[in-house]
Protein backbone atom coordinates (compact mmCIF):
# COMPACT_ATOMS: atom_id res chain seq x y z
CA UNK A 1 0.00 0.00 0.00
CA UNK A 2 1.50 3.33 -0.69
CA UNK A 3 -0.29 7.00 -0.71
CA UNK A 4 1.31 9.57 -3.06
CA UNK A 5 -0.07 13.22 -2.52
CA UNK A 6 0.41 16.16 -4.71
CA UNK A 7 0.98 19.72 -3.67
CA UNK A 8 -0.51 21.54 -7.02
CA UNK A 9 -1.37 25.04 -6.77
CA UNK A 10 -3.68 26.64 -9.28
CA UNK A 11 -5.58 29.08 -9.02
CA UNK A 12 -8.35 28.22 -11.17
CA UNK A 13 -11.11 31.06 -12.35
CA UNK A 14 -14.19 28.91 -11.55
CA UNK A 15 -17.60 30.64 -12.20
CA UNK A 16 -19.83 28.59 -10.22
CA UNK A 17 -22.95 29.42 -12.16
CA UNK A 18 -21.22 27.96 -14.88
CA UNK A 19 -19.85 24.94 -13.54
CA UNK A 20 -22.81 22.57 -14.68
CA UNK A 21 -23.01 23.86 -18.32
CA UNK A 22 -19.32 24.76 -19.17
CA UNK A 23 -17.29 22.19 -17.19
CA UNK A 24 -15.14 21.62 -20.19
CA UNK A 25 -13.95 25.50 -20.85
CA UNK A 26 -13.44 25.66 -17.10
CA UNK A 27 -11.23 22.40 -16.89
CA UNK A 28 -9.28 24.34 -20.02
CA UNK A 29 -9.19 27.72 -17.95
CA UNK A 30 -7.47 25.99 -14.72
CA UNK A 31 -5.06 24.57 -17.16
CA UNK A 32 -3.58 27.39 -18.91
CA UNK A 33 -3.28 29.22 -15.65
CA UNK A 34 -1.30 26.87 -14.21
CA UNK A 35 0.96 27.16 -16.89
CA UNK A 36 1.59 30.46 -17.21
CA UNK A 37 4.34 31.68 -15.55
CA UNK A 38 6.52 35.01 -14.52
CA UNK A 39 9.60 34.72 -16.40
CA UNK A 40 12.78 37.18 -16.82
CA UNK A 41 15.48 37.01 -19.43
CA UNK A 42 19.28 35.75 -17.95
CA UNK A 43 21.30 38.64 -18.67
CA UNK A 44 23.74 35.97 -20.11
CA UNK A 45 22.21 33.20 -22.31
CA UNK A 46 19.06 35.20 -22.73
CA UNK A 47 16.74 32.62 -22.33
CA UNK A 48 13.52 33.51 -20.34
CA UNK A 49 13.80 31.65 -17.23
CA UNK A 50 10.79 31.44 -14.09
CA UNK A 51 11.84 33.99 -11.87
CA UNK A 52 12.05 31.79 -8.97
CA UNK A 53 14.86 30.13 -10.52
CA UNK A 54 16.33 33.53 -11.81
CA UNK A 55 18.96 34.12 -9.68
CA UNK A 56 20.30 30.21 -9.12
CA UNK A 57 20.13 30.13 -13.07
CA UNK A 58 22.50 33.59 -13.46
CA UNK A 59 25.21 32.54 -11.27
CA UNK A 60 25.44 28.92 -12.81
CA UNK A 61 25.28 30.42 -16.06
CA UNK A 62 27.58 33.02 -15.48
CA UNK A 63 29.77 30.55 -14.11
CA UNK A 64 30.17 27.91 -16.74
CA UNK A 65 28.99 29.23 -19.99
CA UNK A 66 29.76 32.72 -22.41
CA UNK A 67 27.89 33.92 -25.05
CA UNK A 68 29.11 35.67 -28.16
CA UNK A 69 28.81 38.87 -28.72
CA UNK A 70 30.12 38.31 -32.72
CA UNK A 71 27.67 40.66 -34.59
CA UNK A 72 24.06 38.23 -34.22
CA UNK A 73 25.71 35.10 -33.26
CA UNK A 74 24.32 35.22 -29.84
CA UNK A 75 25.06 31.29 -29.14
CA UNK A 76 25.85 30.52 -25.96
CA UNK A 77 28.27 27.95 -25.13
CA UNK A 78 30.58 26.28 -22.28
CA UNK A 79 33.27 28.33 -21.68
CA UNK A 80 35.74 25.46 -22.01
CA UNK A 81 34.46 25.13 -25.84
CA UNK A 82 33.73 29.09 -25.83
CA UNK A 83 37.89 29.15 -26.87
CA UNK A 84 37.20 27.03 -29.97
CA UNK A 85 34.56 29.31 -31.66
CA UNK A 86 35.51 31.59 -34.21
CA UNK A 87 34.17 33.74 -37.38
CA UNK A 88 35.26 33.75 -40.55
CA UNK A 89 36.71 36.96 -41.13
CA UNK A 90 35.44 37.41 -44.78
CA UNK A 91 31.65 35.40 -43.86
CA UNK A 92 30.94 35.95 -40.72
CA UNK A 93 30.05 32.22 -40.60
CA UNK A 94 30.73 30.52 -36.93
CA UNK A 95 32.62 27.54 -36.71
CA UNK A 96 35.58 25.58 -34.81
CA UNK A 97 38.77 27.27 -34.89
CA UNK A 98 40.14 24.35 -36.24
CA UNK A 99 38.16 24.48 -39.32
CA UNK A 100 38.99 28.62 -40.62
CA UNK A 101 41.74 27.66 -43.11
CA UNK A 102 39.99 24.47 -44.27
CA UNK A 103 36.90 27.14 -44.99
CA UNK A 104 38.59 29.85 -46.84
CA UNK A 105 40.53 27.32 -48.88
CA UNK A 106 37.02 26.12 -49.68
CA UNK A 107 34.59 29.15 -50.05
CA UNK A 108 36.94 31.84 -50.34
CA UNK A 109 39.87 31.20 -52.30
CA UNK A 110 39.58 32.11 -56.49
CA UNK A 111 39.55 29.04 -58.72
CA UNK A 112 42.41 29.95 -61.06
């Protein structure tokens, strides 16, 4: 035998004059409020995060992961791999830093 309880809060926006014909738009009501929730942008990956995790989610991602600033590149990575990420000079495509002269010998250099 084992009892498993729930702690679920909602806030649900019952109309109880309602309750007997609409049931079903009621049941849809208490679900999107319990889904909707405050979120704020991390100054660093810029992904929209529930602001009770705001703060715990900026230090951690502070800590371990960088986001380039490269004209729109905007991807965020680990700042171990963060070193390996570079732009083509003449594209502005992203790639590993091990792969520039591989691409400009490819896309950029004049067939003669």
């Amino acid at each position: 035998l084992s009892i498993v309880l729930f702690n679920i809060e909602v806030e649900p926006e019952l109309n109880v004059n309602n309750m007997n014909n609409n049931n079903n738009n009621n049941n849809n009501n208490i679900l999107s409020n319990s889904q909707e929730i405050d979120k704020i942008m991390c100054t660093n990956c810029l992904k929209n995060v529930p602001i009770q995790n705001h703060r715990m989610h900026e230090i951690f991602c502070s800590k371990n992961n960088k986001r380039c600033n490269y004209k729109n590149c905007n991807i965020v990575l680990r700042k171990e791999e963060f070193e390996n990420h570079k732009h083509c000079d003449i594209c502005d495509k992203a790639m590993d830093a091990s792969m520039i002269d591989k691409h400009k010998e490819i896309f950029h250099t004049e067939i003669v």
